[in-house]
Protein backbone atom coordinates (compact mmCIF):
# COMPACT_ATOMS: atom_id res chain seq x y z
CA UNK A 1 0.00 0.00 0.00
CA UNK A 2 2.94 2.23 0.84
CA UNK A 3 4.06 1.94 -2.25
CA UNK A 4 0.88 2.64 -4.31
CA UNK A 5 0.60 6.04 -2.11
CA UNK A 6 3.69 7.05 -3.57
CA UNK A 7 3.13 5.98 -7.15
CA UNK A 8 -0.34 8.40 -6.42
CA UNK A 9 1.92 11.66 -5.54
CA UNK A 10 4.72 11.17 -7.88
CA UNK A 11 3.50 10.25 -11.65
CA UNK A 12 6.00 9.66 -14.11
CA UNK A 13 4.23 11.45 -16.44
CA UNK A 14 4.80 14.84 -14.92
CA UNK A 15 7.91 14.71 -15.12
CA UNK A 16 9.86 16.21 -18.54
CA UNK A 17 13.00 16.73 -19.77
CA UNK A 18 14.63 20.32 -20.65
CA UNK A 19 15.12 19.91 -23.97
CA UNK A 20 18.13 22.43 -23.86
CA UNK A 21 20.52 20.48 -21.39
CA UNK A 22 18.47 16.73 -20.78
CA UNK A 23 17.64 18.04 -16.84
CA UNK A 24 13.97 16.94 -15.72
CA UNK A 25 12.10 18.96 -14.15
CA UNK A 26 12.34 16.76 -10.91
CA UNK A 27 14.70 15.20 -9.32
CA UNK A 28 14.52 11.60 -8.81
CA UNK A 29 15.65 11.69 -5.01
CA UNK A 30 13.80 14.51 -4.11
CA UNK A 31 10.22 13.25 -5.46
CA UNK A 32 7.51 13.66 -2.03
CA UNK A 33 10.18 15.51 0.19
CA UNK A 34 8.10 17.99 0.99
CA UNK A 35 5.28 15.05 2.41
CA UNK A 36 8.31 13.56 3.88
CA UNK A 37 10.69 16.75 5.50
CA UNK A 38 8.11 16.73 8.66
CA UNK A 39 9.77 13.77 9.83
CA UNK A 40 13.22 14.35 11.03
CA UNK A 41 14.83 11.12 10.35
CA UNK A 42 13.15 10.62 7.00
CA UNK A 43 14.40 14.08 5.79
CA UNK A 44 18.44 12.68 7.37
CA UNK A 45 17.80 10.51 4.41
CA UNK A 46 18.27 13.38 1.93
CA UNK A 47 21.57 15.20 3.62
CA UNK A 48 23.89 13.41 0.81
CA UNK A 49 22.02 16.31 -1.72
CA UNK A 50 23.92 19.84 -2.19
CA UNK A 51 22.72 22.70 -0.63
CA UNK A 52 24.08 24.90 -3.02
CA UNK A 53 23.03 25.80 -6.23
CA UNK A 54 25.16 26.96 -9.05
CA UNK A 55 23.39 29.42 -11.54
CA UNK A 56 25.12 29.85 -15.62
CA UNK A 57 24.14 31.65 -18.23
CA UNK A 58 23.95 34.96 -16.31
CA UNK A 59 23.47 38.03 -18.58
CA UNK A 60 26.86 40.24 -18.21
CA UNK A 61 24.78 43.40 -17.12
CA UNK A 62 23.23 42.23 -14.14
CA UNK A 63 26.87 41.67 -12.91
CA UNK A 64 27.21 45.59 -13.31
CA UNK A 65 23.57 46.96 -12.19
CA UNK A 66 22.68 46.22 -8.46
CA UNK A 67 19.37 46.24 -8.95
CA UNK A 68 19.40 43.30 -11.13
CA UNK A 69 21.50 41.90 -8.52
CA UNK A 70 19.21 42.23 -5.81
CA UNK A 71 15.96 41.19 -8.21
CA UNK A 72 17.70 37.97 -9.23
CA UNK A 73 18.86 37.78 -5.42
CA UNK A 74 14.94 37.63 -4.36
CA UNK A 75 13.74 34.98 -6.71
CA UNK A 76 16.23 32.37 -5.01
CA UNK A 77 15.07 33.93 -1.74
CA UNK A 78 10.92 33.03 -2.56
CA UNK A 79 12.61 29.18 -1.53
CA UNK A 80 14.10 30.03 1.88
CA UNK A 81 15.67 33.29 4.08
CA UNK A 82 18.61 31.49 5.00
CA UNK A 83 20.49 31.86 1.97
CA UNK A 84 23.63 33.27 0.99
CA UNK A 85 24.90 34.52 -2.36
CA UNK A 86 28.75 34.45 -3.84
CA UNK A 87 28.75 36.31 -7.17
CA UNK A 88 31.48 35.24 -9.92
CA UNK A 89 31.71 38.09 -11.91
CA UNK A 90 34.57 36.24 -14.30
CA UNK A 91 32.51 33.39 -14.93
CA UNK A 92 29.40 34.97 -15.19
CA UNK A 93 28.19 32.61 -12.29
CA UNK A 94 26.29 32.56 -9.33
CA UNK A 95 26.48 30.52 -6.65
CA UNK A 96 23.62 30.27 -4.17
CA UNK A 97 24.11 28.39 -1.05
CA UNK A 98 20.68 27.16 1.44
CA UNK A 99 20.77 25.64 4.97
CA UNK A 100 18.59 22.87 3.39
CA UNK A 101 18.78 20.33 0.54
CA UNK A 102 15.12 20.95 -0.19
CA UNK A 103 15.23 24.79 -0.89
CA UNK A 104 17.97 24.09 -3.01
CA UNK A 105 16.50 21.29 -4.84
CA UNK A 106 13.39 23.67 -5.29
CA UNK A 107 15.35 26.25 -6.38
CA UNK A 108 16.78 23.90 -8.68
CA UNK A 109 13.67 22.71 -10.66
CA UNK A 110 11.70 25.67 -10.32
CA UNK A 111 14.55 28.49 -11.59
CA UNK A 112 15.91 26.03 -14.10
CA UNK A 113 15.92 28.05 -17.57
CA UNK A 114 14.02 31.37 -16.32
CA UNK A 115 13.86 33.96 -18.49
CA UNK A 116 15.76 37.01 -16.57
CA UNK A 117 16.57 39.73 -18.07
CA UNK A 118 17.09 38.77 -21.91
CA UNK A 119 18.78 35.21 -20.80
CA UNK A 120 17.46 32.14 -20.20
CA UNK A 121 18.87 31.40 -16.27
CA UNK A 122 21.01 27.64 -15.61
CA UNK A 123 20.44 26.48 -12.12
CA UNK A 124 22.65 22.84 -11.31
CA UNK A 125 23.53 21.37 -7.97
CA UNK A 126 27.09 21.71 -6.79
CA UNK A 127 29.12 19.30 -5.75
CA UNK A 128 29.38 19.00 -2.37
CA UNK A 129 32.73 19.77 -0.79
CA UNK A 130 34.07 16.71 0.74
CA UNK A 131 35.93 17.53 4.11
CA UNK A 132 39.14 16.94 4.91
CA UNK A 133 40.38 15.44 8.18
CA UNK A 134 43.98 16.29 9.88
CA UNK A 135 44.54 13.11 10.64
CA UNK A 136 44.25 12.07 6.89
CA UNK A 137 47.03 14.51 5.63
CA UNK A 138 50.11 12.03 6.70
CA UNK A 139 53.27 11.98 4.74
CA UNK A 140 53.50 8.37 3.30
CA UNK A 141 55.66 5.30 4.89
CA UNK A 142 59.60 5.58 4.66
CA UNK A 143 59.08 2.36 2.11
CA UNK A 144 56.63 4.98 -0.46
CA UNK A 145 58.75 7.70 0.13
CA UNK A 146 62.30 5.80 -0.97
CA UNK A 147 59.99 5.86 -4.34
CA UNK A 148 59.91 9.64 -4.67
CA UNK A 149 62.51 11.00 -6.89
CA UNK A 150 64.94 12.32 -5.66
CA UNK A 151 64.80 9.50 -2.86
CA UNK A 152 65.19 10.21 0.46
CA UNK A 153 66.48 8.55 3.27
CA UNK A 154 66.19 4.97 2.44
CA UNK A 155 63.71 2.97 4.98
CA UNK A 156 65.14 1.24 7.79
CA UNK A 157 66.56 -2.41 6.71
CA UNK A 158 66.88 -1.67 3.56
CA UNK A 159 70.26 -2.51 1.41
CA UNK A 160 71.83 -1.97 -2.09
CA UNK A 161 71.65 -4.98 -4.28
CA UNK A 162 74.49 -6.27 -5.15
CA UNK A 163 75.33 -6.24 -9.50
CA UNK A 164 75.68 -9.47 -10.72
CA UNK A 165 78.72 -10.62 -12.34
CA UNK A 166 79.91 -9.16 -15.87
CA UNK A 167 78.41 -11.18 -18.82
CA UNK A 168 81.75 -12.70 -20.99
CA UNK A 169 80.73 -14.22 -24.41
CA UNK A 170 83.36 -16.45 -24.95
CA UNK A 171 81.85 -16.59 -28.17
CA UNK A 172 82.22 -13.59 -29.38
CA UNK A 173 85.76 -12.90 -28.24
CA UNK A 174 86.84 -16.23 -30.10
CA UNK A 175 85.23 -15.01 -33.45
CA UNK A 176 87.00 -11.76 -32.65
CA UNK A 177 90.27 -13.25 -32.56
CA UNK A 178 90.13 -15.00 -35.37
CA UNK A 179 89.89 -11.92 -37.67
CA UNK A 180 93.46 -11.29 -39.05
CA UNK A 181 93.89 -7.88 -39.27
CA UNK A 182 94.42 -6.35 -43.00
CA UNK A 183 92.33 -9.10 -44.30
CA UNK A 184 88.56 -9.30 -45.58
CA UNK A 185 86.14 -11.83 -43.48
CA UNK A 186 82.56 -12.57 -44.75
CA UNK A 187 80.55 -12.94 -42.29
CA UNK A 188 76.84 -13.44 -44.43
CA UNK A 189 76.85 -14.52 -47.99
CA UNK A 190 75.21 -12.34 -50.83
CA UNK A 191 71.60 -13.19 -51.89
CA UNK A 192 69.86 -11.68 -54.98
CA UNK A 193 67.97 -9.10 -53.05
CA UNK A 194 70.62 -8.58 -50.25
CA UNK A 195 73.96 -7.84 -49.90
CA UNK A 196 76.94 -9.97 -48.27
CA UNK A 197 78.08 -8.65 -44.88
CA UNK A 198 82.08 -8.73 -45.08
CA UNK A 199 84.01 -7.10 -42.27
CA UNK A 200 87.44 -5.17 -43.64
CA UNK A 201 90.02 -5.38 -40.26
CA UNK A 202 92.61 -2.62 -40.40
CA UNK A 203 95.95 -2.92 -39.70
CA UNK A 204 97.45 -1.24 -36.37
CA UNK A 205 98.73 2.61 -37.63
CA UNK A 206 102.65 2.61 -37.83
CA UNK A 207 103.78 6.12 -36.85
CA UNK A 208 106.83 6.40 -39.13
CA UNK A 209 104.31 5.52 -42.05
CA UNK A 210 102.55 8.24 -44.49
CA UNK A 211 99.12 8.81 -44.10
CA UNK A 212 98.54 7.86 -47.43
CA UNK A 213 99.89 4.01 -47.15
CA UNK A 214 97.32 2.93 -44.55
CA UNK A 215 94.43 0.60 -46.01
CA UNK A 216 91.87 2.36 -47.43
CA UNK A 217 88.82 -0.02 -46.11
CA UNK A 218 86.26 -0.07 -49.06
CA UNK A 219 82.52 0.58 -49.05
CA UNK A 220 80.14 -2.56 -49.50
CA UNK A 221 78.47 -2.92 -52.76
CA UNK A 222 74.80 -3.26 -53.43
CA UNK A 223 73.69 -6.21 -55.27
CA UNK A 224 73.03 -5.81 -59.03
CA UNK A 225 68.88 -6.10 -59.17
């Protein structure tokens, strides 16, 4: 029965979306408040909505004229006298801030694209400011702070690893000395499409030789396609 009583206050067919920015004209958590905000620990239910309401599309003169200030100031004040205003002249913004989540969810669906002054008003929720504890802002364990770079002082226990031996290809330092210096060595054979890979060694610069003598190493050849 409960549940048909609510289905008899809040029809889904009143509610309709702004065709300029997809808001309805209700808000889904705030359907029967008002029924409901008599009871004290039905309306604790609701204190995860803002109470603040951020309003866009401001025209830039009623930034300038106090008049249109205070007149734009009055229609969020029809929802509750508790209220507090913080204009943002650089973003052409208002924000409006209740001691209630229902006056500002009123405020919210009521004000939502209301013609003032040659501009069609944007009213949105803003997001609540989370608080911060003290006891939360702790610098991080020794271990995250060895990560920071530069590091500093390295945890307690901790010790340099120690490098592992150097790597010696025996391999490789046999094929080396095999190559007789002055002499050619092939080291890949030529293929139709790719060249062979020869290695030219030099021989070890005599001092008491011209510059002209010494080997002249020539360039590989490409393949003839």
């Amino acid at each position: 029965m409960a549940h048909k009583e609510e289905d008899d206050t809040f029809q889904e067919d009143d509610v309709y979306i702004n065709a300029e920015d997809g808001m309805p004209n209700i808000h889904p958590n705030i359907a029967n408040l008002e029924q409901e905000s008599d009871s004290q620990d039905e309306g604790n239910e609701f204190d995860d909505i803002p109470k603040s309401v951020i309003v866009t599309n401001i025209h830039s003169d009623v930034f300038a004229d106090e008049k249109l200030k205070k007149d734009l100031e009055d229609l969020f004040r029809t929802f509750s006298d508790n209220i507090t205003f913080q204009w943002l002249r650089s973003f052409r913004r208002l924000r409006v801030n209740y001691d209630s989540p229902l006056a500002a969810a009123n405020a919210r669906v009521q004000l939502h694209q209301y013609q003032f002054h040659n501009s069609s008003i944007n009213c949105y929720f803003a997001q609540p400011v989370t608080p911060v504890s003290l006891k939360n802002l702790m610098p991080p364990k020794p271990v995250k702070q060895f990560l920071i770079s530069p590091p500093s002082s390295p945890p307690v226990g901790w010790e340099p690893r120690e490098e592992n031996e150097p790597l010696v290809n025996h391999d490789l330092l046999a094929a080396l000395a095999s190559l007789t210096p002055g002499e050619s060595h092939e080291l890949h054979a030529p293929t139709p499409t790719q060249p062979a890979i020869v290695v030219h060694t030099a021989l070890a610069p005599d001092a008491a030789a011209p510059r002209a003598a010494l080997k002249t190493i020539p360039q590989t050849r490409c393949p003839d396609y």
